[in-house]
PDB file of N, CA and C in Angstrom:
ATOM      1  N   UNK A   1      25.439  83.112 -19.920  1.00  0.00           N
ATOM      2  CA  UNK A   1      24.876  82.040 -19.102  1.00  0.00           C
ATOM      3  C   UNK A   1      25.766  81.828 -17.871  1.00  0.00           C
ATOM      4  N   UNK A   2      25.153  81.617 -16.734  1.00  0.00           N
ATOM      5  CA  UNK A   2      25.594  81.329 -15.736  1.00  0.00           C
ATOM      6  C   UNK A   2      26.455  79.860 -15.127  1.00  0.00           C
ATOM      7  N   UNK A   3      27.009  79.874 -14.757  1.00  0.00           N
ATOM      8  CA  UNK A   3      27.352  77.877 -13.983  1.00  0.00           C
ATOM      9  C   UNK A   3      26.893  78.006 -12.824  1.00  0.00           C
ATOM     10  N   UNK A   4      26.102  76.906 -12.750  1.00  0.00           N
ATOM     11  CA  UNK A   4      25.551  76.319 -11.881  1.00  0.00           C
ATOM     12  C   UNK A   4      26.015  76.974 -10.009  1.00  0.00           C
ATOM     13  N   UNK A   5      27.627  76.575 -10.201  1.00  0.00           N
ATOM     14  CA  UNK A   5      28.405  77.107  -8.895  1.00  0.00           C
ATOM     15  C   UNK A   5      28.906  78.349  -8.730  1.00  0.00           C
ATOM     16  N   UNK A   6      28.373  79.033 -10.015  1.00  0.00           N
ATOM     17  CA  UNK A   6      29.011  80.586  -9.791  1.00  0.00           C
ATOM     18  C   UNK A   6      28.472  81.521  -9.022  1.00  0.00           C
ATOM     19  N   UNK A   7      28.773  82.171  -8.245  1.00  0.00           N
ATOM     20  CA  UNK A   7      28.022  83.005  -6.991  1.00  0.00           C
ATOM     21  C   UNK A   7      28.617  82.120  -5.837  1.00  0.00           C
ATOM     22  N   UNK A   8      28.330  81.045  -5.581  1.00  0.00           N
ATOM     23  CA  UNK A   8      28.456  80.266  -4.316  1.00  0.00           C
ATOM     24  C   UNK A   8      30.017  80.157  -4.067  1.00  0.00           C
ATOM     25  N   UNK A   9      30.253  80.808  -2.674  1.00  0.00           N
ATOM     26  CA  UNK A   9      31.495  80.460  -1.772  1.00  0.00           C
ATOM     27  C   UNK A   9      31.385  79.293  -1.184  1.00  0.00           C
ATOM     28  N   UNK A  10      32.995  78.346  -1.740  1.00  0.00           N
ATOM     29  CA  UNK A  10      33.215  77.719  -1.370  1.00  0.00           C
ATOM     30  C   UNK A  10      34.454  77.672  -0.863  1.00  0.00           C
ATOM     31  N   UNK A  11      35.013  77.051  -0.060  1.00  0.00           N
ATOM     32  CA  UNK A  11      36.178  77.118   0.755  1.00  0.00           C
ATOM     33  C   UNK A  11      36.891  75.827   0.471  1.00  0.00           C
ATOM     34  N   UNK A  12      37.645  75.058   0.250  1.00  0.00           N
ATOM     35  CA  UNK A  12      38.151  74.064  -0.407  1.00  0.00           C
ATOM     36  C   UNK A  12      39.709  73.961   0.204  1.00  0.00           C
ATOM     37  N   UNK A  13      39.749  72.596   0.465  1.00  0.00           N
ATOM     38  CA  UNK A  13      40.836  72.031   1.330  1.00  0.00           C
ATOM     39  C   UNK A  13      42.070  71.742   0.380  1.00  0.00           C
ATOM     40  N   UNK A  14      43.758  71.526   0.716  1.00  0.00           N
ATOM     41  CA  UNK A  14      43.984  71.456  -0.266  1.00  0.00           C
ATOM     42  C   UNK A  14      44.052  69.806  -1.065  1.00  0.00           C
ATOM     43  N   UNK A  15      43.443  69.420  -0.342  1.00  0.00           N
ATOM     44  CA  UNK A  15      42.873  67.534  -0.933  1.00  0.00           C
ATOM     45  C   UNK A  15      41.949  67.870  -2.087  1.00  0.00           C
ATOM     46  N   UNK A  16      41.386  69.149  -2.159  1.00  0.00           N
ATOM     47  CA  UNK A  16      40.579  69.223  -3.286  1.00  0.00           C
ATOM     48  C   UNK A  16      38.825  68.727  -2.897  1.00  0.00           C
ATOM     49  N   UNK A  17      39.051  68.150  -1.527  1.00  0.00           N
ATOM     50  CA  UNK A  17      37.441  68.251  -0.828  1.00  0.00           C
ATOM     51  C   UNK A  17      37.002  69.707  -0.416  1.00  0.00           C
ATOM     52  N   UNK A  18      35.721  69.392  -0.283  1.00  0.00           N
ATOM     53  CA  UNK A  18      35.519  70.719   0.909  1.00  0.00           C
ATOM     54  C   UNK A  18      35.792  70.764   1.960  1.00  0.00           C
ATOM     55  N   UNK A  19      36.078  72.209   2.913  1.00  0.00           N
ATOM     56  CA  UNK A  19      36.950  72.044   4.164  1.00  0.00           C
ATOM     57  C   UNK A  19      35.355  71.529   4.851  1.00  0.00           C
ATOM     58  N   UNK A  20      34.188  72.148   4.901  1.00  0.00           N
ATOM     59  CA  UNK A  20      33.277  71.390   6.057  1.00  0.00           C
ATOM     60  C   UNK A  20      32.960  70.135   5.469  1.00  0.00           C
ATOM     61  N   UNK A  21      33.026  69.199   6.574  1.00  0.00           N
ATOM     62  CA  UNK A  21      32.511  67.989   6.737  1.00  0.00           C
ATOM     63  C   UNK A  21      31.711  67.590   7.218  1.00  0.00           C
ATOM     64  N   UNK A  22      30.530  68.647   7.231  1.00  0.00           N
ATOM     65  CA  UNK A  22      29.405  68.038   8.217  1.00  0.00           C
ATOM     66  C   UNK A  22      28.276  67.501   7.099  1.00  0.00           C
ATOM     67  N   UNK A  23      27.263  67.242   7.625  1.00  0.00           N
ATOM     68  CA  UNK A  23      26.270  66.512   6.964  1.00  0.00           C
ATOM     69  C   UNK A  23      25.341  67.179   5.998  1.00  0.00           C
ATOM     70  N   UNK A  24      24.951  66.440   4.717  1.00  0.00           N
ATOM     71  CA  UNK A  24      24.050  67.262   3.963  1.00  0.00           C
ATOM     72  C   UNK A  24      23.005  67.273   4.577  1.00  0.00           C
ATOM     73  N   UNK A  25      22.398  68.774   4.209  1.00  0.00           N
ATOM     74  CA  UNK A  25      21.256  69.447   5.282  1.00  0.00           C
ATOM     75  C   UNK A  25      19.745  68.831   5.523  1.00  0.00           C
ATOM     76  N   UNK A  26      19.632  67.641   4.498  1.00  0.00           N
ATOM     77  CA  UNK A  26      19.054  66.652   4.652  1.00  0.00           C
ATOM     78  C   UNK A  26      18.932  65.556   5.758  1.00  0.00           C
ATOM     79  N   UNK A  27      20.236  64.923   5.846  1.00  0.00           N
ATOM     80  CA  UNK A  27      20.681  63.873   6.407  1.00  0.00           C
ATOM     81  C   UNK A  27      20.843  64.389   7.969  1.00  0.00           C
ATOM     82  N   UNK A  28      21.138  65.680   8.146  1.00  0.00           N
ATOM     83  CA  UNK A  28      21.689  66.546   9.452  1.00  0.00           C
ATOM     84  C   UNK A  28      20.015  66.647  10.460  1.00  0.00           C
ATOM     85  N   UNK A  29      18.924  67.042   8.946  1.00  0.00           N
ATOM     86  CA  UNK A  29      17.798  67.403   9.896  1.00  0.00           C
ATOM     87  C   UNK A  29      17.230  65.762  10.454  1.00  0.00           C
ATOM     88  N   UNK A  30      17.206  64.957   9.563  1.00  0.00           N
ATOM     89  CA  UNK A  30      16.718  63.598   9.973  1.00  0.00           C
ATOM     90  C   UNK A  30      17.603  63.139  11.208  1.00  0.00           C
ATOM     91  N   UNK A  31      18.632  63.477  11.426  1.00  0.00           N
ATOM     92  CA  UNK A  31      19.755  62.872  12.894  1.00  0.00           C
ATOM     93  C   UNK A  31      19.239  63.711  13.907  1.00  0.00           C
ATOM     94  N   UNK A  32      18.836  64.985  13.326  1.00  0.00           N
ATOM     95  CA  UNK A  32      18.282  65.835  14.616  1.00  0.00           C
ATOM     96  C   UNK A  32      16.606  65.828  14.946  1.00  0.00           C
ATOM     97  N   UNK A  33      15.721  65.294  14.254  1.00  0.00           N
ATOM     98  CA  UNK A  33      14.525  64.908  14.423  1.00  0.00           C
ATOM     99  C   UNK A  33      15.121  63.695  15.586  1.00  0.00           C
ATOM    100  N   UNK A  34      15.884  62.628  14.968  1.00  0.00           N
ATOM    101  CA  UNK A  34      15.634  61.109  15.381  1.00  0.00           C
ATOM    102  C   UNK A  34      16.069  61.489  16.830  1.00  0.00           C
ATOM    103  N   UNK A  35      17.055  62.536  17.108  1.00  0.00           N
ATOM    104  CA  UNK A  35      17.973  62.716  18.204  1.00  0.00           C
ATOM    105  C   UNK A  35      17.499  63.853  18.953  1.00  0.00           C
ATOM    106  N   UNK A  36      16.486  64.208  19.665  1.00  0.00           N
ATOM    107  CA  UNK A  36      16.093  65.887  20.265  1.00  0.00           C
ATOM    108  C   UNK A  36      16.932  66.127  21.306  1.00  0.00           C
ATOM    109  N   UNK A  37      17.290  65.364  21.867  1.00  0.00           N
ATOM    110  CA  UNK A  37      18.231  65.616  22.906  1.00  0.00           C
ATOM    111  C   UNK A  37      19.364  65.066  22.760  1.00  0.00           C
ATOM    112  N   UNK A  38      20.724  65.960  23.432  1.00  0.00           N
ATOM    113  CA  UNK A  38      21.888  65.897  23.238  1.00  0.00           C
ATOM    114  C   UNK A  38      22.161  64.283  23.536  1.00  0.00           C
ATOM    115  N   UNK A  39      22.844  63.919  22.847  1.00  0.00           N
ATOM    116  CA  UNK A  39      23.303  62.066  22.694  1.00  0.00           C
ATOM    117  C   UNK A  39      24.696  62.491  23.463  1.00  0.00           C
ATOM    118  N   UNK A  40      25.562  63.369  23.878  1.00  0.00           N
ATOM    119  CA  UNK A  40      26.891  63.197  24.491  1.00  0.00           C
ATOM    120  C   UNK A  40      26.863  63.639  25.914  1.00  0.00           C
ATOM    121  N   UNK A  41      25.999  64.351  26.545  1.00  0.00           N
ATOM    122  CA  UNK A  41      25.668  65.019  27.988  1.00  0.00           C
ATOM    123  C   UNK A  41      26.776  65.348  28.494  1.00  0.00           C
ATOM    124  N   UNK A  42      27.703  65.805  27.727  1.00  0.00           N
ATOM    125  CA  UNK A  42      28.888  66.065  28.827  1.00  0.00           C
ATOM    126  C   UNK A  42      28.649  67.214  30.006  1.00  0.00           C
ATOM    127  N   UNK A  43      29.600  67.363  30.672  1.00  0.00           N
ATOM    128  CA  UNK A  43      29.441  68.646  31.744  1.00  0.00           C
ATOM    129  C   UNK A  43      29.152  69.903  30.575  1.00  0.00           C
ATOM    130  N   UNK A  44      28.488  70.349  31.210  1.00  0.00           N
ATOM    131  CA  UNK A  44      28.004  71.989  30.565  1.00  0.00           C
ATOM    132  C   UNK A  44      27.088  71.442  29.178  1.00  0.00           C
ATOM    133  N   UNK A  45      26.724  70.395  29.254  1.00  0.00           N
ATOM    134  CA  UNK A  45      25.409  70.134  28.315  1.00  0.00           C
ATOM    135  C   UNK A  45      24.475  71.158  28.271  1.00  0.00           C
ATOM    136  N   UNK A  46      23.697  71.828  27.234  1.00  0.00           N
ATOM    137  CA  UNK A  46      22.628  72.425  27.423  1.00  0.00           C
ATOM    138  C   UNK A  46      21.242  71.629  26.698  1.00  0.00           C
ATOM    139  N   UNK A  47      21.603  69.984  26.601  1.00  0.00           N
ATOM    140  CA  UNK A  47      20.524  69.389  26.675  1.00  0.00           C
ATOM    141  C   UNK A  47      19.844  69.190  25.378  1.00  0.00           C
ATOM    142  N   UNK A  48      19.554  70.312  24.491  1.00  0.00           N
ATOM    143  CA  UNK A  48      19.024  69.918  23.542  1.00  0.00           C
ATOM    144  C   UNK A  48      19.779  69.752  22.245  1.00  0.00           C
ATOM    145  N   UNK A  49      19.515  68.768  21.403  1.00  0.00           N
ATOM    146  CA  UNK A  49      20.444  68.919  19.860  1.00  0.00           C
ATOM    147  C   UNK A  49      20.132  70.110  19.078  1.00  0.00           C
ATOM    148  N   UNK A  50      21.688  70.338  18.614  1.00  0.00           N
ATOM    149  CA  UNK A  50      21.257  71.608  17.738  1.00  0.00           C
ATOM    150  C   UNK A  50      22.258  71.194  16.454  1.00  0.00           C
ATOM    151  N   UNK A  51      23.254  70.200  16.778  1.00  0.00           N
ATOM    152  CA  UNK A  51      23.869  69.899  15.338  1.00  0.00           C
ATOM    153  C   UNK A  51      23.877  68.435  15.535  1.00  0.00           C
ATOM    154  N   UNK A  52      24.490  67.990  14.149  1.00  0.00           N
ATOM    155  CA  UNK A  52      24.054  66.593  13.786  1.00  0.00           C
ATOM    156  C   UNK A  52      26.213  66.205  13.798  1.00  0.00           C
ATOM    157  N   UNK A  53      26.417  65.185  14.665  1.00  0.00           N
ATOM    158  CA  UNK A  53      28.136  64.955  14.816  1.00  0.00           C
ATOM    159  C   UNK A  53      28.420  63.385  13.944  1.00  0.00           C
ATOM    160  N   UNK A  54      29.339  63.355  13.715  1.00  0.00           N
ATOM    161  CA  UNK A  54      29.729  62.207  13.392  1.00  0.00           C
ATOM    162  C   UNK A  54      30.338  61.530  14.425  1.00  0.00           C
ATOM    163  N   UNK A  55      29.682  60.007  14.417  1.00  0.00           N
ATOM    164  CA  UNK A  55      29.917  59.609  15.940  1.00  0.00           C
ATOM    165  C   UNK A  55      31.713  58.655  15.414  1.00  0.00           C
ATOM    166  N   UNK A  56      31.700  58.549  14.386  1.00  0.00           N
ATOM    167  CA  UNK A  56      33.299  58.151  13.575  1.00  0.00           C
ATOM    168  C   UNK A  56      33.951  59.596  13.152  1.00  0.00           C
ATOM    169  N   UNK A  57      34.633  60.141  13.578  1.00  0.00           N
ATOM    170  CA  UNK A  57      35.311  60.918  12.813  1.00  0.00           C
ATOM    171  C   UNK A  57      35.396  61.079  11.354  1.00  0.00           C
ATOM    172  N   UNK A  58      35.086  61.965  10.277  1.00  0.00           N
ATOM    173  CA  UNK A  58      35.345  61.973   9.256  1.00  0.00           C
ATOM    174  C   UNK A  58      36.800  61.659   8.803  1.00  0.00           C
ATOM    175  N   UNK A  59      37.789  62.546   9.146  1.00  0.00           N
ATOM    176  CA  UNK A  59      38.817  62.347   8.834  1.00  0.00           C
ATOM    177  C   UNK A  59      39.690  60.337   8.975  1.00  0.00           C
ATOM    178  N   UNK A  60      39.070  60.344  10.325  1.00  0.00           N
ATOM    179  CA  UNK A  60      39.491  58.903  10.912  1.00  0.00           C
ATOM    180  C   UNK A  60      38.437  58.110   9.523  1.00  0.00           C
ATOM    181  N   UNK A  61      37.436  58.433   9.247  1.00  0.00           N
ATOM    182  CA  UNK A  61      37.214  57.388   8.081  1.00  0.00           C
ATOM    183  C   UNK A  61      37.623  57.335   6.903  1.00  0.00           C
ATOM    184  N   UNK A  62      37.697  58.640   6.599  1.00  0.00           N
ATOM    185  CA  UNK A  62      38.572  58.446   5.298  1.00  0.00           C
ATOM    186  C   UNK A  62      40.013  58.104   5.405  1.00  0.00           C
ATOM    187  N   UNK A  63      40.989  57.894   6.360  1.00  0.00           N
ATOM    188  CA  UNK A  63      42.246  57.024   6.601  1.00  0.00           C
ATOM    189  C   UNK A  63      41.804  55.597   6.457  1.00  0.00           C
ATOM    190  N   UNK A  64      40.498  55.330   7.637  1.00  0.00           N
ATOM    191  CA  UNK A  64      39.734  53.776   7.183  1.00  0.00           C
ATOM    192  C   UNK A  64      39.295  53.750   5.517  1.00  0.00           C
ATOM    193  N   UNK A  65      39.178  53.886   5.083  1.00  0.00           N
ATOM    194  CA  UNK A  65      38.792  54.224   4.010  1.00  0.00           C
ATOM    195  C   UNK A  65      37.195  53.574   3.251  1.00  0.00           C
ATOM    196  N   UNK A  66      36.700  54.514   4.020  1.00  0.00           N
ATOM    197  CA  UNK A  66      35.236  54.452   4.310  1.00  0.00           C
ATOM    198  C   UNK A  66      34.167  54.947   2.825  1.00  0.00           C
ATOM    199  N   UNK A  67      33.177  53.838   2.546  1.00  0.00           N
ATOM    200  CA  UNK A  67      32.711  55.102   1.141  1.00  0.00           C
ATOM    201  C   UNK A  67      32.083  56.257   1.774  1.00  0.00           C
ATOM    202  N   UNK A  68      32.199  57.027   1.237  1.00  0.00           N
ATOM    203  CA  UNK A  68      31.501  58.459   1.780  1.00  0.00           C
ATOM    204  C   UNK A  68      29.883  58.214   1.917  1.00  0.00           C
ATOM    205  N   UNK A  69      29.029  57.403   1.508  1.00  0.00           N
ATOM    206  CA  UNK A  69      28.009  57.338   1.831  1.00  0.00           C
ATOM    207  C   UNK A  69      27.874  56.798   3.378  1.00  0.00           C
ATOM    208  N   UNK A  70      28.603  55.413   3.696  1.00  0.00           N
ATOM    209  CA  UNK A  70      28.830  55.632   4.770  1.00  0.00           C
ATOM    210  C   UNK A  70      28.796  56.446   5.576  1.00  0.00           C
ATOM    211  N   UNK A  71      29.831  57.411   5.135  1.00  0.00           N
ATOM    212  CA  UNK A  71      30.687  58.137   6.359  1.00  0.00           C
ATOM    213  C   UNK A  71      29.570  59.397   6.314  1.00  0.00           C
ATOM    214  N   UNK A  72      28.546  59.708   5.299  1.00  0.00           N
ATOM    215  CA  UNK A  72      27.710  60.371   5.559  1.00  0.00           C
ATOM    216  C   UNK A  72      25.730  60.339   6.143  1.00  0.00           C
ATOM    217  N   UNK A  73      26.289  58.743   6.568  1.00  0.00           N
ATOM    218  CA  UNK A  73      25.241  58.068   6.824  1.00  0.00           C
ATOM    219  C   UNK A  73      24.617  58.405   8.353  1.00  0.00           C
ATOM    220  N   UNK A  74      22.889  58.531   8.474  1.00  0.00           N
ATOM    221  CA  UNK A  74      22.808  58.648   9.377  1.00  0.00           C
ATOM    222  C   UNK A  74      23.124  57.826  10.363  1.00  0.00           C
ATOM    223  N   UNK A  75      23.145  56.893  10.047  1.00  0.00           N
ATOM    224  CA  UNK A  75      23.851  55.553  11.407  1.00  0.00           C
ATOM    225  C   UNK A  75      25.565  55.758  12.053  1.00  0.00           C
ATOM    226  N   UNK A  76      25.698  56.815  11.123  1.00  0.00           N
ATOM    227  CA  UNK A  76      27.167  57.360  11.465  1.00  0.00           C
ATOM    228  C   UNK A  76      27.016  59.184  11.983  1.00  0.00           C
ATOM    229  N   UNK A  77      25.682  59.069  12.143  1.00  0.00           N
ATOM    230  CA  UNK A  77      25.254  60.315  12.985  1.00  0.00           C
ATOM    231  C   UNK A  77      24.874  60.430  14.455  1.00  0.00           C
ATOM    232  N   UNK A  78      25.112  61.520  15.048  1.00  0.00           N
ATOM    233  CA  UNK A  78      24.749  61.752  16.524  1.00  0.00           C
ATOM    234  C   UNK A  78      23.546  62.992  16.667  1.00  0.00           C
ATOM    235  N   UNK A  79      22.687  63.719  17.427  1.00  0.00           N
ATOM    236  CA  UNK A  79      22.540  64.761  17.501  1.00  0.00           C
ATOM    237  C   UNK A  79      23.398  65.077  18.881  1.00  0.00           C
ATOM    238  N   UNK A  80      23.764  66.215  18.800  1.00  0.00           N
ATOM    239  CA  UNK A  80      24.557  67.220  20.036  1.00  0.00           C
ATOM    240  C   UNK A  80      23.910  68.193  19.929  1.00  0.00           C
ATOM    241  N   UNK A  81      24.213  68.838  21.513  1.00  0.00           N
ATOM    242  CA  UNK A  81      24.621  70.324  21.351  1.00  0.00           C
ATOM    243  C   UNK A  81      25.417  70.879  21.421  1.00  0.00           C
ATOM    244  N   UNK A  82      26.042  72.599  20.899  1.00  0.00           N
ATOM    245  CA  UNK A  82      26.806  73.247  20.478  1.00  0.00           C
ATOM    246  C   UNK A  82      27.857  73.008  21.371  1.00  0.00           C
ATOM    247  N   UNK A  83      27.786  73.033  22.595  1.00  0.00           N
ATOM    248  CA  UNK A  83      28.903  72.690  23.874  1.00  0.00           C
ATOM    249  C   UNK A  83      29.891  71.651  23.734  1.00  0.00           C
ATOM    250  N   UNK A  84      28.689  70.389  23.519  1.00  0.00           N
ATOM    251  CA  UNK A  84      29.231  69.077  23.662  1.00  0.00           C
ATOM    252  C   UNK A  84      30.032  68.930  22.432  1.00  0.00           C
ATOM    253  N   UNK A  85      29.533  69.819  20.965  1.00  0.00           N
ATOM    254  CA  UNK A  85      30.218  69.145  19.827  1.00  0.00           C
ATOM    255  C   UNK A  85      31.838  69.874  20.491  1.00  0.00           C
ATOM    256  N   UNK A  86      31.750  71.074  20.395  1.00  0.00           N
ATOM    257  CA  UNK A  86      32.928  71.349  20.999  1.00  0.00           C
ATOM    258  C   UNK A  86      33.864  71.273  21.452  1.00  0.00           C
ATOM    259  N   UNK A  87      33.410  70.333  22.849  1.00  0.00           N
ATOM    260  CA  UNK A  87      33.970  69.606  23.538  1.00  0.00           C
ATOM    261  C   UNK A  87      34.754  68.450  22.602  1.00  0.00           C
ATOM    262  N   UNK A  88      33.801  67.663  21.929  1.00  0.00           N
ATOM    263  CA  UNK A  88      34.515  66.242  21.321  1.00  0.00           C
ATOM    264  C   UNK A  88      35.070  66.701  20.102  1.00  0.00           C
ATOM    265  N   UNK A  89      35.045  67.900  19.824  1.00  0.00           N
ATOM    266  CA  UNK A  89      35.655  68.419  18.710  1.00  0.00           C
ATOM    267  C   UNK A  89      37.335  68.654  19.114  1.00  0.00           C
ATOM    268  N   UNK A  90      37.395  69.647  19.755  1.00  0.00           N
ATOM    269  CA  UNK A  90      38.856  69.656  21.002  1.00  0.00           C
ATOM    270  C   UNK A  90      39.599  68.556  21.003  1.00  0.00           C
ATOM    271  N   UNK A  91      38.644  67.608  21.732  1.00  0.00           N
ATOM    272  CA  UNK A  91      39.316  65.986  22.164  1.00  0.00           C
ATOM    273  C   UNK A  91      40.064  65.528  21.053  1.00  0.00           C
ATOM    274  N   UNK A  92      39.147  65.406  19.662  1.00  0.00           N
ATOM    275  CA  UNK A  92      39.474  64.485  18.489  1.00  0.00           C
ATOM    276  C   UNK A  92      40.782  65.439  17.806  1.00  0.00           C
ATOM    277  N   UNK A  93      40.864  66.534  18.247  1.00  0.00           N
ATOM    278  CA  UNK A  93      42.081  67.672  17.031  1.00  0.00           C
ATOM    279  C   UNK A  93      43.127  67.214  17.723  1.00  0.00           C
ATOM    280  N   UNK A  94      43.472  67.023  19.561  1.00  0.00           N
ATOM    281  CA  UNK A  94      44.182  67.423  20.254  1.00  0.00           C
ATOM    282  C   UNK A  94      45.030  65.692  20.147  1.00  0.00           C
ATOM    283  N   UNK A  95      44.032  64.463  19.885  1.00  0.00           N
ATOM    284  CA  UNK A  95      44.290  63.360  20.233  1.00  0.00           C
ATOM    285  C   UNK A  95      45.413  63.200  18.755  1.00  0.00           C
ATOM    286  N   UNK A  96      44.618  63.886  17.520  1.00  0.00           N
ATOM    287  CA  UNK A  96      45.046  63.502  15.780  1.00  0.00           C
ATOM    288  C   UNK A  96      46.472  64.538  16.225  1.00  0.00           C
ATOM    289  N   UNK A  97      46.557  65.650  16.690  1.00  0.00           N
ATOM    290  CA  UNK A  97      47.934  66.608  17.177  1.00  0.00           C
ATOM    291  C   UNK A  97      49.100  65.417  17.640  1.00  0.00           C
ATOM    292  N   UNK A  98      48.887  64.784  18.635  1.00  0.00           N
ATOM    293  CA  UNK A  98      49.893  64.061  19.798  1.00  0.00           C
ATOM    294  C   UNK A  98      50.105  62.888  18.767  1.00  0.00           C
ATOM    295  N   UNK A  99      48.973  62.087  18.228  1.00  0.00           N
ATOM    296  CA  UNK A  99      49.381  60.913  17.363  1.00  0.00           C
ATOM    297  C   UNK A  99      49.996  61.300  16.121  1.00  0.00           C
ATOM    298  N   UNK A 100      50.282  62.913  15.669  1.00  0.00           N
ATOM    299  CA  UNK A 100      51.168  63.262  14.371  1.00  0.00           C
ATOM    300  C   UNK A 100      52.524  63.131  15.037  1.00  0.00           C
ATOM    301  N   UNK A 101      52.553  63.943  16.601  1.00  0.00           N
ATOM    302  CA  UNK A 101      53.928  64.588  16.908  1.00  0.00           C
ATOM    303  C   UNK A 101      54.466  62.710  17.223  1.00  0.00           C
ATOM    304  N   UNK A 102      53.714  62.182  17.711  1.00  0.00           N
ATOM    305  CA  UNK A 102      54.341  60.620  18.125  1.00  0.00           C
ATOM    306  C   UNK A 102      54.939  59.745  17.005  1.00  0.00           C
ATOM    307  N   UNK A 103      54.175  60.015  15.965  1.00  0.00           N
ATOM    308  CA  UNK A 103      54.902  59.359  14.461  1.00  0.00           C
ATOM    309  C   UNK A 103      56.092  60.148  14.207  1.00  0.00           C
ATOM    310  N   UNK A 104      56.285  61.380  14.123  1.00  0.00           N
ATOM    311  CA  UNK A 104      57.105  61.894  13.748  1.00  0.00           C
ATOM    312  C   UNK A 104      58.144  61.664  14.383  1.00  0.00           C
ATOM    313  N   UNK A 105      58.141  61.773  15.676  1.00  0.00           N
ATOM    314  CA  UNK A 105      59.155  61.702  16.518  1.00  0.00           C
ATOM    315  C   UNK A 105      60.128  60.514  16.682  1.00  0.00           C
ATOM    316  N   UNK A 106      59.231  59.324  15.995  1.00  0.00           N
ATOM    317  CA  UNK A 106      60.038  57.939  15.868  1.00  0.00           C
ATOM    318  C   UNK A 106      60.090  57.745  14.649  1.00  0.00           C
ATOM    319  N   UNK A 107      60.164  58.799  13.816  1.00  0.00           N
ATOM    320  CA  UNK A 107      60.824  58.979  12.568  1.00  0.00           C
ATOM    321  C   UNK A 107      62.379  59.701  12.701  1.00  0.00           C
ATOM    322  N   UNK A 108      62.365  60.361  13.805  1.00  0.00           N
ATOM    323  CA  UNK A 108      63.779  61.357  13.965  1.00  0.00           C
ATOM    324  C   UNK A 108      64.402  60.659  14.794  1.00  0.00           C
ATOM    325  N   UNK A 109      65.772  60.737  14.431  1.00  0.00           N
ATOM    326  CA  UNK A 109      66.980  60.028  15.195  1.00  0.00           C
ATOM    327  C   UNK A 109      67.375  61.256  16.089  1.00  0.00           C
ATOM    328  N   UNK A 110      67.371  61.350  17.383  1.00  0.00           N
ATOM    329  CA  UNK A 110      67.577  62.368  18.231  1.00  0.00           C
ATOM    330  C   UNK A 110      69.390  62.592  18.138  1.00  0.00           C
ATOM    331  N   UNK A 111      69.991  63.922  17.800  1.00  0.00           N
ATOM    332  CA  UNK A 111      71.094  64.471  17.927  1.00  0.00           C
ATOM    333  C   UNK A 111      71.105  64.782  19.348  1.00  0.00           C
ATOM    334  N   UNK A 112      72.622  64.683  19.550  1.00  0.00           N
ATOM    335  CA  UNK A 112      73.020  65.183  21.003  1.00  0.00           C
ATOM    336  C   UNK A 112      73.544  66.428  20.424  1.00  0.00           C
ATOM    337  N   UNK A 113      72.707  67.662  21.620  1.00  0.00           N
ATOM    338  CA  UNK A 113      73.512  69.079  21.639  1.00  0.00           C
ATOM    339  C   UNK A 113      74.443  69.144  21.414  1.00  0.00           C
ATOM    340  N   UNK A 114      75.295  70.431  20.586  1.00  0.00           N
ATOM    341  CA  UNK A 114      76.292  70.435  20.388  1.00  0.00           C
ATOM    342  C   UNK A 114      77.270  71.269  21.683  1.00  0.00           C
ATOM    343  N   UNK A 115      76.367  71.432  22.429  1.00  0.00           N
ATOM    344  CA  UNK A 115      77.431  72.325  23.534  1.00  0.00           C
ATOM    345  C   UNK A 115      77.529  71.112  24.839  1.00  0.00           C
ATOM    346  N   UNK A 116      76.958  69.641  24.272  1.00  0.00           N
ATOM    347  CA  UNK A 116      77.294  68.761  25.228  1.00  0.00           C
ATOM    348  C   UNK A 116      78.291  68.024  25.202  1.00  0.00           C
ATOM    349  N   UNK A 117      79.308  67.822  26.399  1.00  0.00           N
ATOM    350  CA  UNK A 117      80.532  67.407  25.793  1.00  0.00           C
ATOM    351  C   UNK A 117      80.465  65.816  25.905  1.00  0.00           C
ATOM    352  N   UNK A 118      81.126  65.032  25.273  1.00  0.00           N
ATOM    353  CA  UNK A 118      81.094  63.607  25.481  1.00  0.00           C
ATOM    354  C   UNK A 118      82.268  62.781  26.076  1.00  0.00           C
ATOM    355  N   UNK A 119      81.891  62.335  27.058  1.00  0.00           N
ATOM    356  CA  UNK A 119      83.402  61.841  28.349  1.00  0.00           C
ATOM    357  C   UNK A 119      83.677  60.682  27.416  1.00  0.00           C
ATOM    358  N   UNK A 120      82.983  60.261  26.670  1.00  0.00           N
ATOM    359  CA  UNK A 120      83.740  58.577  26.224  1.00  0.00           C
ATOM    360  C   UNK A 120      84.538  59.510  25.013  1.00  0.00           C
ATOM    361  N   UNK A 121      84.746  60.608  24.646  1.00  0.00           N
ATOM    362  CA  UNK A 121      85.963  60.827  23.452  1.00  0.00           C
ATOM    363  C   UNK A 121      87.056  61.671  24.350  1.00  0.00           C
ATOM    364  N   UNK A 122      86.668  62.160  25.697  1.00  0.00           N
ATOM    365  CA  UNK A 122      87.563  63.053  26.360  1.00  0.00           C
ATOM    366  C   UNK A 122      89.085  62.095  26.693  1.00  0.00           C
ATOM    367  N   UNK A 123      88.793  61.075  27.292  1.00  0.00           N
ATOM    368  CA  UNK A 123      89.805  60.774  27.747  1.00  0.00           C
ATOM    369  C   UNK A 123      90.760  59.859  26.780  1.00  0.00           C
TER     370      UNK A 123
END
């Protein structure tokens, strides 16, 4: 006898979620019915929706600590297109990048080089 999940690739984060976070293929087609045209128009829009975005970040909700129905809710959906998700995809990695290196960094007590010499022990 078979299980249910055997055959199916899955890719799995090491939180023990799945790594995609996009919408069940349900919930994705209803955001893209409600939405035919791109909801973000950025430059290089090509206008029509072709995926369904989360207009909250997934990740940013589960730090909020959001129930997943929520966070998989269409009212927490956009339609885009492929360009635009892109685009706000970039934005949101690059913004979660700078706000890791900024915590970290006022976690570390900065050392002075060791090939710098210090005048207040010279004299």
């Amino acid at each position: 006898m078979q299980r249910p999940d055997q055959g199916k690739r899955r890719s799995w984060a090491p939180t023990g979620r799945p790594r995609s976070r996009g919408f069940p293929a349900p919930i994705a087609r209803q955001i893209l019915r409600r939405d035919p045209e791109c909801t973000l128009g950025l430059r290089g829009c090509t206008g029509a929706s072709e995926q369904a975005d989360h207009i909250v970040p997934y990740s940013l909700a589960i730090q909020l600590q959001w129930p997943t129905e929520d966070i998989q809710s269409p009212d927490n959906g956009q339609g885009v297109c492929g360009h635009c998700h892109g685009v706000k995809t970039q934005g949101e990695a690059y913004n979660a990048r700078t706000s890791l290196k900024r915590r970290t960094n006022r976690l570390r007590t900065p050392k002075q080089h060791p090939g710098v010499v210090d005048n207040a022990k010279k004299g």
